[in-house]
N, C-alpha and C. Protein backbone atom coordinates (compact mmCIF):
# COMPACT_ATOMS: atom_id res chain seq x y z
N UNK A 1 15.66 -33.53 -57.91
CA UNK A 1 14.77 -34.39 -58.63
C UNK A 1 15.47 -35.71 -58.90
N UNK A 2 14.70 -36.76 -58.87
CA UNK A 2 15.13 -37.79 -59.04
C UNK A 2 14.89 -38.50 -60.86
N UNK A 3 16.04 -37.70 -61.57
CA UNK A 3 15.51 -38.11 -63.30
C UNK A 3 17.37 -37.53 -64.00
N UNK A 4 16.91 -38.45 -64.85
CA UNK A 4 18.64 -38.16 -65.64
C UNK A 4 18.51 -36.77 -66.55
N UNK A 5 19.75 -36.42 -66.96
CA UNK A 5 19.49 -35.00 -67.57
C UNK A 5 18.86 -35.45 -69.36
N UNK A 6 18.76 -36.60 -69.23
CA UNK A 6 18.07 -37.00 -70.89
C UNK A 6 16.43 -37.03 -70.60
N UNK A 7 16.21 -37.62 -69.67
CA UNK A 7 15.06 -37.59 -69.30
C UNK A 7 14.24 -36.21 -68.57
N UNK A 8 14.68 -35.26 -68.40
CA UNK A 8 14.47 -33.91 -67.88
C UNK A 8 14.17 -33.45 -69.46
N UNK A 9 15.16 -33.28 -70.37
CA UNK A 9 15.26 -32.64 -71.75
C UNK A 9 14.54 -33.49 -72.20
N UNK A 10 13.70 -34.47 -72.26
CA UNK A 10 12.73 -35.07 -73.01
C UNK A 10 11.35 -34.23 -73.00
N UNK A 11 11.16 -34.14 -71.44
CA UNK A 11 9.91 -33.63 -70.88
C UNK A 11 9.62 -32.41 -70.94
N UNK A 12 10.89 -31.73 -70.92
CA UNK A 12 10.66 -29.70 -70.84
C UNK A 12 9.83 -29.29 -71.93
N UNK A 13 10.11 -29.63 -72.85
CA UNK A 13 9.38 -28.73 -74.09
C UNK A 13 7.81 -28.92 -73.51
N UNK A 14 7.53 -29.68 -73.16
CA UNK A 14 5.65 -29.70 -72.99
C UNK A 14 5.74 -28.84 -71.56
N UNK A 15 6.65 -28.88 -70.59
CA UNK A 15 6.37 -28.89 -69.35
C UNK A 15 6.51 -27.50 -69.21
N UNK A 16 6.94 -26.54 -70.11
CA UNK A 16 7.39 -25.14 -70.35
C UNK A 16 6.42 -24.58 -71.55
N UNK A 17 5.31 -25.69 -72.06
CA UNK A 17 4.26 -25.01 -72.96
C UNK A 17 5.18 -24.87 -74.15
N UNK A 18 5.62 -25.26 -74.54
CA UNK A 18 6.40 -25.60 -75.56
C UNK A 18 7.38 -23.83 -76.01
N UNK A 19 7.59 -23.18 -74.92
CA UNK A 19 8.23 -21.81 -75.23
C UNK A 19 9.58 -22.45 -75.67
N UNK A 20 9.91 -21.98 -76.64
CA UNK A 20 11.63 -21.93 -77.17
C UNK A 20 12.58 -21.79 -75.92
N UNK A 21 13.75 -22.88 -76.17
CA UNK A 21 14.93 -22.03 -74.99
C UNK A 21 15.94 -22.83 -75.44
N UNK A 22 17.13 -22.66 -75.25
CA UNK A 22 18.29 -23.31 -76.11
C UNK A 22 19.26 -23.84 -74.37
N UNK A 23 20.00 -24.36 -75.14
CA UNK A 23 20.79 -25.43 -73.80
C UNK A 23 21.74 -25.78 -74.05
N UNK A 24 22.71 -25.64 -73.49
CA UNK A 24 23.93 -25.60 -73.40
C UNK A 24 24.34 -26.56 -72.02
N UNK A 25 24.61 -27.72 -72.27
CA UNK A 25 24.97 -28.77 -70.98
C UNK A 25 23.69 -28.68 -69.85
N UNK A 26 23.75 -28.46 -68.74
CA UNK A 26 22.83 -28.28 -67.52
C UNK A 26 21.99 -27.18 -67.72
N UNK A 27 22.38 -26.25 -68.50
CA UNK A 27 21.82 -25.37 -68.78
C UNK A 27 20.75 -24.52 -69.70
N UNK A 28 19.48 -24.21 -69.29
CA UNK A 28 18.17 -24.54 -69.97
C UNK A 28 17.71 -23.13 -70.14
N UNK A 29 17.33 -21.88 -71.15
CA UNK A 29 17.72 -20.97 -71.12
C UNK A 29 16.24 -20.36 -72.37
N UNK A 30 15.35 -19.55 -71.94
CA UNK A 30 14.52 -18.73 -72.55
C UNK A 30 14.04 -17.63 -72.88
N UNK A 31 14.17 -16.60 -73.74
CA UNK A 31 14.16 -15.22 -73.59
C UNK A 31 13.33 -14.69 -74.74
N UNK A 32 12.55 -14.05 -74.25
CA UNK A 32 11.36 -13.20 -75.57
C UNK A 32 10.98 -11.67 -74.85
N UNK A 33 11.11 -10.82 -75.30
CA UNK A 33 10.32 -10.00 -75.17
C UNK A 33 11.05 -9.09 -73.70
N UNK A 34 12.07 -9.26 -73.66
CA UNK A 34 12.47 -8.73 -72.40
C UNK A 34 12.53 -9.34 -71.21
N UNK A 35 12.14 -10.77 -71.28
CA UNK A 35 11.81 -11.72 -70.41
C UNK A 35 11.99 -12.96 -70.42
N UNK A 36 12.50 -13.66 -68.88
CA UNK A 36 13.03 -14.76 -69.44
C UNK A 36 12.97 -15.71 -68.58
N UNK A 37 13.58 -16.75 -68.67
CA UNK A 37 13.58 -17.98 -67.40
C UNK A 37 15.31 -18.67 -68.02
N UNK A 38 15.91 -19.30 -66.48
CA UNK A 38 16.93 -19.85 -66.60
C UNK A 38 16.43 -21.26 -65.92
N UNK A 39 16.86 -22.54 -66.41
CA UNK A 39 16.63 -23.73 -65.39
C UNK A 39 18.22 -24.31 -65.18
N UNK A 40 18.67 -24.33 -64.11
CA UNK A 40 20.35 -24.83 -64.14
C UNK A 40 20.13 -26.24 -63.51
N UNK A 41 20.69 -27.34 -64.32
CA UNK A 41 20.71 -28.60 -63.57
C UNK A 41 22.20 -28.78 -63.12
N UNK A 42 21.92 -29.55 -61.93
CA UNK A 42 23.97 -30.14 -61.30
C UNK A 42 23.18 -31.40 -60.57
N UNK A 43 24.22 -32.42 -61.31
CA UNK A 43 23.72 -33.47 -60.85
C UNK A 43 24.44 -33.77 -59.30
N UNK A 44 23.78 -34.83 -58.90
CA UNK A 44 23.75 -34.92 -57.44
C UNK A 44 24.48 -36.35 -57.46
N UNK A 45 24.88 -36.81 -56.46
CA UNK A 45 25.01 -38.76 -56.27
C UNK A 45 23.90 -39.33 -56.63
N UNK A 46 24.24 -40.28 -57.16
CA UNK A 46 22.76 -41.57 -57.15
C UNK A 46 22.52 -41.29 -55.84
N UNK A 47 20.96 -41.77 -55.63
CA UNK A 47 20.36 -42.10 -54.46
C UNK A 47 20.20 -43.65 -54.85
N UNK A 48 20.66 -44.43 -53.80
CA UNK A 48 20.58 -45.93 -53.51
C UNK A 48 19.97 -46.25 -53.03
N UNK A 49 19.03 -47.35 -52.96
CA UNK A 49 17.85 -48.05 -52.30
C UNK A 49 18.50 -49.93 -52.52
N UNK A 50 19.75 -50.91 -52.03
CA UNK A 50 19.64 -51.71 -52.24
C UNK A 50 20.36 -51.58 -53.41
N UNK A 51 20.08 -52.00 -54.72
CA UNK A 51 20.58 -52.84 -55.71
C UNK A 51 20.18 -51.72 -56.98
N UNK A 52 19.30 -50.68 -56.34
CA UNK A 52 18.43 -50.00 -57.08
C UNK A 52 19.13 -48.45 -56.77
N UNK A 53 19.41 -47.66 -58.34
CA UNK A 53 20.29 -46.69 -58.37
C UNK A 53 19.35 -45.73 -58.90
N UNK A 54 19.09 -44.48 -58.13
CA UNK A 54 17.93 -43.73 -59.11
C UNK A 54 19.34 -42.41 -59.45
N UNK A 55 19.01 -41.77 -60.42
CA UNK A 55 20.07 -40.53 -60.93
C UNK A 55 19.41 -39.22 -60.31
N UNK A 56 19.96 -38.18 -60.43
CA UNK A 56 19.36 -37.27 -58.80
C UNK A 56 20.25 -35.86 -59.71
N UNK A 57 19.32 -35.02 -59.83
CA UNK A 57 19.54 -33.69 -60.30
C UNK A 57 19.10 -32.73 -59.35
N UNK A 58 20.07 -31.51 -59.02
CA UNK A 58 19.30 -30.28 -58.21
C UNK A 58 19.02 -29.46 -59.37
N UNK A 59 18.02 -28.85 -59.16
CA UNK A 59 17.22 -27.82 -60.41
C UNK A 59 17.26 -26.39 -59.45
N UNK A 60 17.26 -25.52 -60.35
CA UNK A 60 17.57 -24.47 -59.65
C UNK A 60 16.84 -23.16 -60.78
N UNK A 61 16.10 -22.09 -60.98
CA UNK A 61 15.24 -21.65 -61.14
C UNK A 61 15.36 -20.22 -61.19
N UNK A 62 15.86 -19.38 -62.24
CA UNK A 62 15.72 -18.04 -62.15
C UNK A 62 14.70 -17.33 -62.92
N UNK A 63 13.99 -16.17 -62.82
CA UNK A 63 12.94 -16.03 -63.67
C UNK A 63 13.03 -14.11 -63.52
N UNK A 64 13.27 -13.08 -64.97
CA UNK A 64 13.23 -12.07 -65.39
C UNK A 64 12.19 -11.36 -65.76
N UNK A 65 11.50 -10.87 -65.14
CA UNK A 65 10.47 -10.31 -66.37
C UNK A 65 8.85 -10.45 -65.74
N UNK A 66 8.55 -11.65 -64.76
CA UNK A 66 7.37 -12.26 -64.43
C UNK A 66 6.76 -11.90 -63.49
N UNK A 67 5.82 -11.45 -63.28
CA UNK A 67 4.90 -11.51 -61.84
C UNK A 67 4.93 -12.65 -61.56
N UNK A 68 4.60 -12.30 -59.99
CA UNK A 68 4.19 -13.52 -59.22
C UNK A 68 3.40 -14.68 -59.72
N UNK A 69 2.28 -14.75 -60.06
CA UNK A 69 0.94 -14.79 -60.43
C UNK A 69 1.48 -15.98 -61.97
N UNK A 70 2.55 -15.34 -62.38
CA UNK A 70 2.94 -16.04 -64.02
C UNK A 70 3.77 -17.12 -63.37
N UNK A 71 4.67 -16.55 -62.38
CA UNK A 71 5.71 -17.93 -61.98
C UNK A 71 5.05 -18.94 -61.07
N UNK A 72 3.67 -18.46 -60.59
CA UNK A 72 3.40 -20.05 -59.67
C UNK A 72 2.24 -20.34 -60.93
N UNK A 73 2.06 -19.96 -62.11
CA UNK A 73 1.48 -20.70 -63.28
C UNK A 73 2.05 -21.32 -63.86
N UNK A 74 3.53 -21.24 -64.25
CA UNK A 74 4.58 -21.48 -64.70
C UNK A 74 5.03 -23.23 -63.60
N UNK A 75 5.20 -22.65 -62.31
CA UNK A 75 5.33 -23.81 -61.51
C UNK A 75 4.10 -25.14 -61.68
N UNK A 76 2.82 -24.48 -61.60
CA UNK A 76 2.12 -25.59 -61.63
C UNK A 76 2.05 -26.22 -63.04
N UNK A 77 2.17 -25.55 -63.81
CA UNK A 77 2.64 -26.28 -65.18
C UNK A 77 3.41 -27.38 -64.84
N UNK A 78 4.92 -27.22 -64.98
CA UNK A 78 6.13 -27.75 -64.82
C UNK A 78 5.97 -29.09 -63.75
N UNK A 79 4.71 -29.03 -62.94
CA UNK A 79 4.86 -30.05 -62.09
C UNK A 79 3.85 -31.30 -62.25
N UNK A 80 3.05 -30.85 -63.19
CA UNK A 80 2.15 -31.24 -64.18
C UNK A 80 3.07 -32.39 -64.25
N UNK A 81 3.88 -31.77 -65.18
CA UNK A 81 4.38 -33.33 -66.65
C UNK A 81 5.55 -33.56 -65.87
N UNK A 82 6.45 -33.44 -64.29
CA UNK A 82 7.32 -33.90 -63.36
C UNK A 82 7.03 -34.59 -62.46
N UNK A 83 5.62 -35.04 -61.96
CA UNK A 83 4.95 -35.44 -61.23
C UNK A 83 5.61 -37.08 -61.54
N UNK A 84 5.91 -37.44 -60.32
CA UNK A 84 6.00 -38.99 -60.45
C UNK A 84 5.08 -39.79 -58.99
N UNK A 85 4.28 -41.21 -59.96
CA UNK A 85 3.48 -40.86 -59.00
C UNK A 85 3.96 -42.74 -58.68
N UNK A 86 3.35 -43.44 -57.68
CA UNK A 86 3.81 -44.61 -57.37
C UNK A 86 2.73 -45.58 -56.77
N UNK A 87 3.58 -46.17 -56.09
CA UNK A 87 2.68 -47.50 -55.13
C UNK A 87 2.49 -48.75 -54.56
């Protein structure tokens, strides 16, 4: 993804339906009920365009507990409020 790790932690709480999860550096972390989700960020190089520096995170995605069915609800959530759109 192309977003700084301040700007990722701005957006999660809505983009995760506001479920609780605590964080520890890159690390984004939720658990209720026997069930859970991990989000691990590692940042990447800038991507350069010219003069223009965007900040570049790999996201990476573990999930305990969920049917199928919950994690691509879960996904289309999350891409909801990550969506960058242009022009």
């Amino acid at each position: 993804m192309t977003i700084t790790q301040e700007e990722f932690l701005r957006l999660l709480p809505a983009a995760v339906g506001g479920a609780p999860f605590t964080t520890s550096g890159g690390l984004f972390i939720h658990e209720y009920g026997g069930r859970g989700w991990r989000i691990t960020l590692s940042p990447l190089p800038d991507l350069a365009h010219g003069l223009i520096r965007l900040a570049r995170q790999r996201v990476e995605f573990a999930f305990c507990g969920y049917a199928e069915e919950e994690i691509a609800a879960f996904f289309r959530r999350f891409d909801l409020y990550f969506a960058r759109g242009g022009g």
